[in-house]
N, C-alpha and C. Protein backbone atom coordinates (compact mmCIF):
# COMPACT_ATOMS: atom_id res chain seq x y z
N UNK A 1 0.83 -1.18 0.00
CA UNK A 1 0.00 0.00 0.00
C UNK A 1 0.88 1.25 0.00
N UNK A 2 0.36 1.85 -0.89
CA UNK A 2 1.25 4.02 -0.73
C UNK A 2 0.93 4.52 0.41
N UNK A 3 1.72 4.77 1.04
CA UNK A 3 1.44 6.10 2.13
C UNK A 3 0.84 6.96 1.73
N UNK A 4 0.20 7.74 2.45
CA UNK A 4 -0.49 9.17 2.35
C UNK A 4 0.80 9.84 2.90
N UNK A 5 1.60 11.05 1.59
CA UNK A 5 3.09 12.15 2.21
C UNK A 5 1.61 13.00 3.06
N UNK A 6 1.86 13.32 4.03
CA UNK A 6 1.37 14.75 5.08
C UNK A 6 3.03 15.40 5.44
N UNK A 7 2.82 16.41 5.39
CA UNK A 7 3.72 17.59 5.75
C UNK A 7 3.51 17.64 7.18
N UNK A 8 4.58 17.56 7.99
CA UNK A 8 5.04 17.83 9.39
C UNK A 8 4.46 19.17 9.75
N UNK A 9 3.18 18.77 10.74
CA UNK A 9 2.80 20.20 11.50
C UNK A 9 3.78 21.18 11.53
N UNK A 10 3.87 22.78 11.61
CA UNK A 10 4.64 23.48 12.40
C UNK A 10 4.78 23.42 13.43
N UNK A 11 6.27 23.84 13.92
CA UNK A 11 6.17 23.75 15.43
C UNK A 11 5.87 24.36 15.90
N UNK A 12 5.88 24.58 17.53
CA UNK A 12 4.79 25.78 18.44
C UNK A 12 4.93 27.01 18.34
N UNK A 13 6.65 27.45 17.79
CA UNK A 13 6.97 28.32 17.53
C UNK A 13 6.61 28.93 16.36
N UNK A 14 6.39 28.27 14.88
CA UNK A 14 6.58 28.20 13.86
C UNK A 14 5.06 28.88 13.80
N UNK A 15 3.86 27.96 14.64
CA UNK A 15 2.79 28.16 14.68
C UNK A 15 2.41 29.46 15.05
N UNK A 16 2.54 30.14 16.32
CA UNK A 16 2.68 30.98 17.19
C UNK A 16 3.34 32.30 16.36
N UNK A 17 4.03 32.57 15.53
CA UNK A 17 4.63 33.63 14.73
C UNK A 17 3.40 33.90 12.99
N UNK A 18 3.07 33.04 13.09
CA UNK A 18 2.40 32.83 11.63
C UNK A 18 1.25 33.85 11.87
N UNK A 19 1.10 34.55 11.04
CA UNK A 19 0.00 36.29 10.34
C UNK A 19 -1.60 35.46 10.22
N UNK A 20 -2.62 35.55 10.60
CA UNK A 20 -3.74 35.39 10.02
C UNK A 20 -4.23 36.45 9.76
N UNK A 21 -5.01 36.19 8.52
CA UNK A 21 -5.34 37.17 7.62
C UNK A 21 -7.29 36.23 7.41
N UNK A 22 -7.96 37.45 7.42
CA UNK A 22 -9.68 37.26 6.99
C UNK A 22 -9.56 36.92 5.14
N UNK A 23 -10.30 36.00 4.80
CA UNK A 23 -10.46 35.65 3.23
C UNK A 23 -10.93 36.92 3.09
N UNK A 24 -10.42 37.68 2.28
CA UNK A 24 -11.01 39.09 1.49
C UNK A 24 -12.60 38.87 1.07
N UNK A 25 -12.70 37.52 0.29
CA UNK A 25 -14.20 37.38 -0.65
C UNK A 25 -15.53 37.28 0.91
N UNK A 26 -15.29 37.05 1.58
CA UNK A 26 -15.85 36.85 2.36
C UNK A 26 -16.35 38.09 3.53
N UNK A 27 -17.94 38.50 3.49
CA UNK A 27 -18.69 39.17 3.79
C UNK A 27 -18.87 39.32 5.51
N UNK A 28 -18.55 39.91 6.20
CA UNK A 28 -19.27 40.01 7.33
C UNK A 28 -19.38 41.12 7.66
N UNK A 29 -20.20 41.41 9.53
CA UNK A 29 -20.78 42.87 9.84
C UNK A 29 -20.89 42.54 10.73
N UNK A 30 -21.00 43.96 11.58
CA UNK A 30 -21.31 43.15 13.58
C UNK A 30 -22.65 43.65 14.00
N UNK A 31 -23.28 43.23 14.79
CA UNK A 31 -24.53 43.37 14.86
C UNK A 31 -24.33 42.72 16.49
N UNK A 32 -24.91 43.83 17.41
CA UNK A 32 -25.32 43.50 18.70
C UNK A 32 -23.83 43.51 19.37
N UNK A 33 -22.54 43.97 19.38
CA UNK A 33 -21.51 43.80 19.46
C UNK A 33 -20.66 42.23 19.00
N UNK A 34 -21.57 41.52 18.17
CA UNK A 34 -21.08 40.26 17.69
C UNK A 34 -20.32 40.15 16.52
N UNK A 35 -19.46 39.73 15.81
CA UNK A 35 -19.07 39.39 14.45
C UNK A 35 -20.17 38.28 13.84
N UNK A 36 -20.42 38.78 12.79
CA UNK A 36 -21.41 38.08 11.96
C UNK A 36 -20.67 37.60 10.63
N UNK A 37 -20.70 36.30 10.35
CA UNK A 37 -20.13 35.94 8.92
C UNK A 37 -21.47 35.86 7.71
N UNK A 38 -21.40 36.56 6.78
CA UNK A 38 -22.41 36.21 5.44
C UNK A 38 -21.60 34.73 5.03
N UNK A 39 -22.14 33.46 4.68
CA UNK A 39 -21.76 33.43 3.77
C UNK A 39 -22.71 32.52 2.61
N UNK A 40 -22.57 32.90 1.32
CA UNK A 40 -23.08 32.51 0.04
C UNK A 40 -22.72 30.92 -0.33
N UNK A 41 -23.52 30.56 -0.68
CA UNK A 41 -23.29 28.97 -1.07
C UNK A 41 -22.73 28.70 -2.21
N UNK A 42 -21.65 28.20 -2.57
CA UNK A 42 -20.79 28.30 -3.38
C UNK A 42 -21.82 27.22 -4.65
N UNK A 43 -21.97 27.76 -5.63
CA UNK A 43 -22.72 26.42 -7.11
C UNK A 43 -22.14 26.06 -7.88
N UNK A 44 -22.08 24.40 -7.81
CA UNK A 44 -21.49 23.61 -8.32
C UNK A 44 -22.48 22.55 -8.71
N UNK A 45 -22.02 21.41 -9.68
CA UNK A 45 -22.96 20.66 -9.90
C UNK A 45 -23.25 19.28 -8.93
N UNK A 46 -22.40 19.85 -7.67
CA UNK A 46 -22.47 19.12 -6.66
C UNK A 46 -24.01 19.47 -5.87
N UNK A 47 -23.97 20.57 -5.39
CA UNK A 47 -24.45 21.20 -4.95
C UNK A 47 -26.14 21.27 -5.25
N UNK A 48 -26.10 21.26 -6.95
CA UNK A 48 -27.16 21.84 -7.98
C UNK A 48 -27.90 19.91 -7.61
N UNK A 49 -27.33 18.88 -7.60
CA UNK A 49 -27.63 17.59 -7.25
C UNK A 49 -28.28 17.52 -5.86
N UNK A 50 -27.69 17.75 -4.93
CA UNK A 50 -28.06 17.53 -3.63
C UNK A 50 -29.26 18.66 -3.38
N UNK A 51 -29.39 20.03 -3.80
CA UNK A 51 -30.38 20.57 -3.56
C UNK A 51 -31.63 20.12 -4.67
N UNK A 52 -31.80 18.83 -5.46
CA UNK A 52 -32.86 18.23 -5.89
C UNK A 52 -33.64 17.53 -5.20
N UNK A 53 -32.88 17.21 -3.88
CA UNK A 53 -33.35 16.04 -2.81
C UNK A 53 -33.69 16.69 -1.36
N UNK A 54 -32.57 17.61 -1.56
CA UNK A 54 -32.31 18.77 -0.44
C UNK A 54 -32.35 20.03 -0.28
N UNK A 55 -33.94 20.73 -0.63
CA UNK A 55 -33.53 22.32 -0.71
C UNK A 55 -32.26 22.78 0.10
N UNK A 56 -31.74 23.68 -0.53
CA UNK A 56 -30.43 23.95 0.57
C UNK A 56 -30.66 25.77 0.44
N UNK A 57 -30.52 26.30 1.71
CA UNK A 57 -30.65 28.16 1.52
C UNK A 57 -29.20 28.64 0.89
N UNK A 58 -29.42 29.46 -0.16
CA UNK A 58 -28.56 30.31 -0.80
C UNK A 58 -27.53 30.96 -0.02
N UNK A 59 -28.00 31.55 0.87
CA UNK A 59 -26.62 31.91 1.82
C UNK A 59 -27.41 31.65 3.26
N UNK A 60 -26.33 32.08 4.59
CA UNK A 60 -26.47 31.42 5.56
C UNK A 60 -25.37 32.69 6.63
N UNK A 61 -26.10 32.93 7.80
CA UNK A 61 -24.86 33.66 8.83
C UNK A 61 -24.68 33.20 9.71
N UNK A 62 -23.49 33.37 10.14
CA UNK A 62 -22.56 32.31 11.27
C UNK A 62 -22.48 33.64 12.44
N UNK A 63 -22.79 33.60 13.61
CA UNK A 63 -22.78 34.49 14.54
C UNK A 63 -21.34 33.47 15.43
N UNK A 64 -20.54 34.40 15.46
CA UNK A 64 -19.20 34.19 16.37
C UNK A 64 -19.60 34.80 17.72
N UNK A 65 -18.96 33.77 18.34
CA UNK A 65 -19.08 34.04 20.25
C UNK A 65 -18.04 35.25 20.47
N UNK A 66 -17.97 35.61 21.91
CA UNK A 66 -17.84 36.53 22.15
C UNK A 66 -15.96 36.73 22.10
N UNK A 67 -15.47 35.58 22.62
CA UNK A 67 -14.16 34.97 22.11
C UNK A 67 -13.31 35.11 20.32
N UNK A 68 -14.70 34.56 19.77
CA UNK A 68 -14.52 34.61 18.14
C UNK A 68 -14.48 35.90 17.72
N UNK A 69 -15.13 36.72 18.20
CA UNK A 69 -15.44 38.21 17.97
C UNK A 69 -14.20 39.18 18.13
N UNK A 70 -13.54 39.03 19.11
CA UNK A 70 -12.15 39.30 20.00
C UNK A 70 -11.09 38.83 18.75
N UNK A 71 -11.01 37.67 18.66
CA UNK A 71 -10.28 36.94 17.39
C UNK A 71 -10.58 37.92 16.21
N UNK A 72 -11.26 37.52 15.34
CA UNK A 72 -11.81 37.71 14.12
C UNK A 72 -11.20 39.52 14.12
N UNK A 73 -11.74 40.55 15.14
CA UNK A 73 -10.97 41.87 14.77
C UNK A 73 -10.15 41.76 14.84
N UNK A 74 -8.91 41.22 15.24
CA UNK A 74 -7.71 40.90 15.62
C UNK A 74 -7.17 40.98 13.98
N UNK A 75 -7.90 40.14 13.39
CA UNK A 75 -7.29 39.51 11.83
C UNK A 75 -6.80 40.39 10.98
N UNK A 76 -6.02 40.75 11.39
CA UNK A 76 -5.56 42.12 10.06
C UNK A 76 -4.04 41.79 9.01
N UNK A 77 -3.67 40.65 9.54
CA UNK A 77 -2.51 39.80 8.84
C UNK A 77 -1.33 40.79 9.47
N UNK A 78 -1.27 41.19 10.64
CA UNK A 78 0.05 42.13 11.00
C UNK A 78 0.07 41.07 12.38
N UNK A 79 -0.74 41.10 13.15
CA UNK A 79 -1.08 40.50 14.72
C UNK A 79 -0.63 38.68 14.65
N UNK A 80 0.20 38.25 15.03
CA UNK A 80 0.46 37.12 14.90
C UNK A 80 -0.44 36.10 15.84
N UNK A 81 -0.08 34.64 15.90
CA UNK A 81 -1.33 33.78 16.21
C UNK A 81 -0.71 34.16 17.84
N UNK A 82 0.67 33.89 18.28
CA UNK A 82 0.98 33.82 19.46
C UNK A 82 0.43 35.56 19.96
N UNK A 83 0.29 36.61 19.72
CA UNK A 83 -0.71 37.91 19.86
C UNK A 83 -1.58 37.77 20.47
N UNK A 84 -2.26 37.08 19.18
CA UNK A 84 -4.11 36.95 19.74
C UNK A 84 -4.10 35.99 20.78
N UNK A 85 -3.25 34.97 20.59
CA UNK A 85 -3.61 34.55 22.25
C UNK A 85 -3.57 35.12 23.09
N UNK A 86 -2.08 35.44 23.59
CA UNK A 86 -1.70 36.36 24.85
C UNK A 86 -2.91 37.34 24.57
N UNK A 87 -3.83 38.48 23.91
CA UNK A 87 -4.66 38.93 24.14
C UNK A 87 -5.85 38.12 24.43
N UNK A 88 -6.25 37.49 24.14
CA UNK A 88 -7.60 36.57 24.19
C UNK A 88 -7.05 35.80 25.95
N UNK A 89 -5.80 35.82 26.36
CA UNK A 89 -5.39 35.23 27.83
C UNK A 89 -5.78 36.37 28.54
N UNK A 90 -5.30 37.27 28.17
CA UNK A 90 -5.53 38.85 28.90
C UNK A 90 -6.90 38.99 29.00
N UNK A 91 -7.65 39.31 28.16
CA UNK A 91 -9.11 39.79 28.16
C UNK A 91 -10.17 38.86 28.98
N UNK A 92 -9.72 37.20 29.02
CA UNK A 92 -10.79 36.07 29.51
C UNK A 92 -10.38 35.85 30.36
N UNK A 93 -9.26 36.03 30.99
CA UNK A 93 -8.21 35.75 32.33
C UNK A 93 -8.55 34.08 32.14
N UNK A 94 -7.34 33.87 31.07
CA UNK A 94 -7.60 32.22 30.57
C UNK A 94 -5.69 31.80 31.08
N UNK A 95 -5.28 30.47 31.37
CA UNK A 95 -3.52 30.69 31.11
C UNK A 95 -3.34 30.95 29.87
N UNK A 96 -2.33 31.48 29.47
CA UNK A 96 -1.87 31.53 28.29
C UNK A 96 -1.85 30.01 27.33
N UNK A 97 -1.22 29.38 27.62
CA UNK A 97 -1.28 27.95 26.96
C UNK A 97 -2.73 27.92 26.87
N UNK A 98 -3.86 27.63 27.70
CA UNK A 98 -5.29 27.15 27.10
C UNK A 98 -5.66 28.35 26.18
N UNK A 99 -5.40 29.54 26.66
CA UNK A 99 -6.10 30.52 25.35
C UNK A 99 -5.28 29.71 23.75
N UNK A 100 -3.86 29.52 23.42
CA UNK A 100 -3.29 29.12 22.44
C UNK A 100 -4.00 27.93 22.04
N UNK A 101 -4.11 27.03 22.40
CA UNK A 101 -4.76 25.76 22.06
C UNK A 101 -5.98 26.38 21.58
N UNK A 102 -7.09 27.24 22.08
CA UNK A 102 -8.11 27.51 21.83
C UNK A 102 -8.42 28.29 20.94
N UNK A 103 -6.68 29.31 20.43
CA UNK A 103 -6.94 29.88 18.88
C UNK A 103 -6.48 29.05 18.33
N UNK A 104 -5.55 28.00 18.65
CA UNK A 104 -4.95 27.53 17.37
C UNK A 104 -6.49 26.23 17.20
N UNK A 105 -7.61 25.83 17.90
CA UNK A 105 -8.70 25.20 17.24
C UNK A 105 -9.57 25.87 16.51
N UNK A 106 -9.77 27.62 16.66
CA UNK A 106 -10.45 27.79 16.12
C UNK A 106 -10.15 28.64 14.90
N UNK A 107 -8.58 28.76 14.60
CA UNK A 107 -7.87 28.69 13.23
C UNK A 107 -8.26 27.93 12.34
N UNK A 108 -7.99 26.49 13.24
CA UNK A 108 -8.01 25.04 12.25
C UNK A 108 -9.58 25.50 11.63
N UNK A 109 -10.40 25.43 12.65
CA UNK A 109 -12.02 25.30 11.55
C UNK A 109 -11.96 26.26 10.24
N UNK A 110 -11.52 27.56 11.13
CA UNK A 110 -11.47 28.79 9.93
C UNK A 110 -11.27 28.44 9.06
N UNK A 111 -9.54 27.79 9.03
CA UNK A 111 -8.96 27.41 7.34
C UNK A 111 -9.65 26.43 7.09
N UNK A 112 -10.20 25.98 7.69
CA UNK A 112 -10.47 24.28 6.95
C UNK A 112 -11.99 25.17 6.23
N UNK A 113 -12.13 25.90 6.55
CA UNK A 113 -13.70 26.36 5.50
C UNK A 113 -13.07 27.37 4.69
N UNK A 114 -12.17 27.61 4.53
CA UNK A 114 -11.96 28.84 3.85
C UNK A 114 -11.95 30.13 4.34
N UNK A 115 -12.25 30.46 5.81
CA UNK A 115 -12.09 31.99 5.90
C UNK A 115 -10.90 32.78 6.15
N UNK A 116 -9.73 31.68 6.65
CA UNK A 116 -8.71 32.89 7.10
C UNK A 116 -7.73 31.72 6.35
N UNK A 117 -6.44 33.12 6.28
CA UNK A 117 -5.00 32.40 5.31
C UNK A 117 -4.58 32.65 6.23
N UNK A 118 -3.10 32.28 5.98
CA UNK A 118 -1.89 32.56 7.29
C UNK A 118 -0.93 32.59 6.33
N UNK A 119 0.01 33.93 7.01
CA UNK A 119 1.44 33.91 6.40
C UNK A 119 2.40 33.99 7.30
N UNK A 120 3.55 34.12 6.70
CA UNK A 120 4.55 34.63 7.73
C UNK A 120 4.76 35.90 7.95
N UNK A 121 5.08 36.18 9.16
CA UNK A 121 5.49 37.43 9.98
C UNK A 121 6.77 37.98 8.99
N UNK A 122 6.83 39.41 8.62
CA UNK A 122 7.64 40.42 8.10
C UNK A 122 8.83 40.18 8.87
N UNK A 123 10.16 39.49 8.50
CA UNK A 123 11.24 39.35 9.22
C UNK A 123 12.07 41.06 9.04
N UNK A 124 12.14 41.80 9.68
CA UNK A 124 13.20 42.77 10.12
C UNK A 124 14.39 43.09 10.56
């Protein structure tokens, strides 16, 4: 049998320095002091199939907690991931380590749907 190649996580450090940045195409607004995500249902003939069986709504908003909200302004691709923690530790009086674990899970969802990129930090 072939292996599946996966690329070696970054390390904590590697992780912790890395820029998140908001997907540009992607719509939101705050409402009630919340971050609100628009988002539009992408059409495909995947999609155009399953809503024959499955009406599916055209677009859809994701209301972020009060945590996510804190995050999400944060995103300006200058503020690094290790940042928003230490702020998100500061603001929830969380340790530092559980706030990190708790952006770096709710990174993972982000990218894994498409809303936020990550780069590297501007070396000087």
């Amino acid at each position: 049998m072939k292996k599946k190649s996966k690329t070696a996580p970054p390390s904590r450090r590697a992780w912790l320095a890395l820029c998140p940045w908001r997907n540009p195409a992607l719509e939101w607004f705050e409402q009630d002091g919340r971050v609100m995500l628009h988002i539009q249902r992408q059409k495909s003939w995947k999609t155009k199939i399953l809503n024959l069986f499955l009406p599916l709504p055209e677009e859809r908003t994701i209301a972020l907690d009060a945590i996510g909200t804190h995050v999400w302004k944060m995103l300006d691709g200058k503020n690094s991931v290790g940042a928003i923690a230490r702020s998100v530790a500061k603001e929830y009086k969380l340790v530092e380590r559980e706030a990190e674990l708790s952006v770096q899970q709710f990174f993972r969802e982000l990218a894994r749907r498409g809303y936020v990129g990550f780069s590297e930090a501007d070396k000087k």
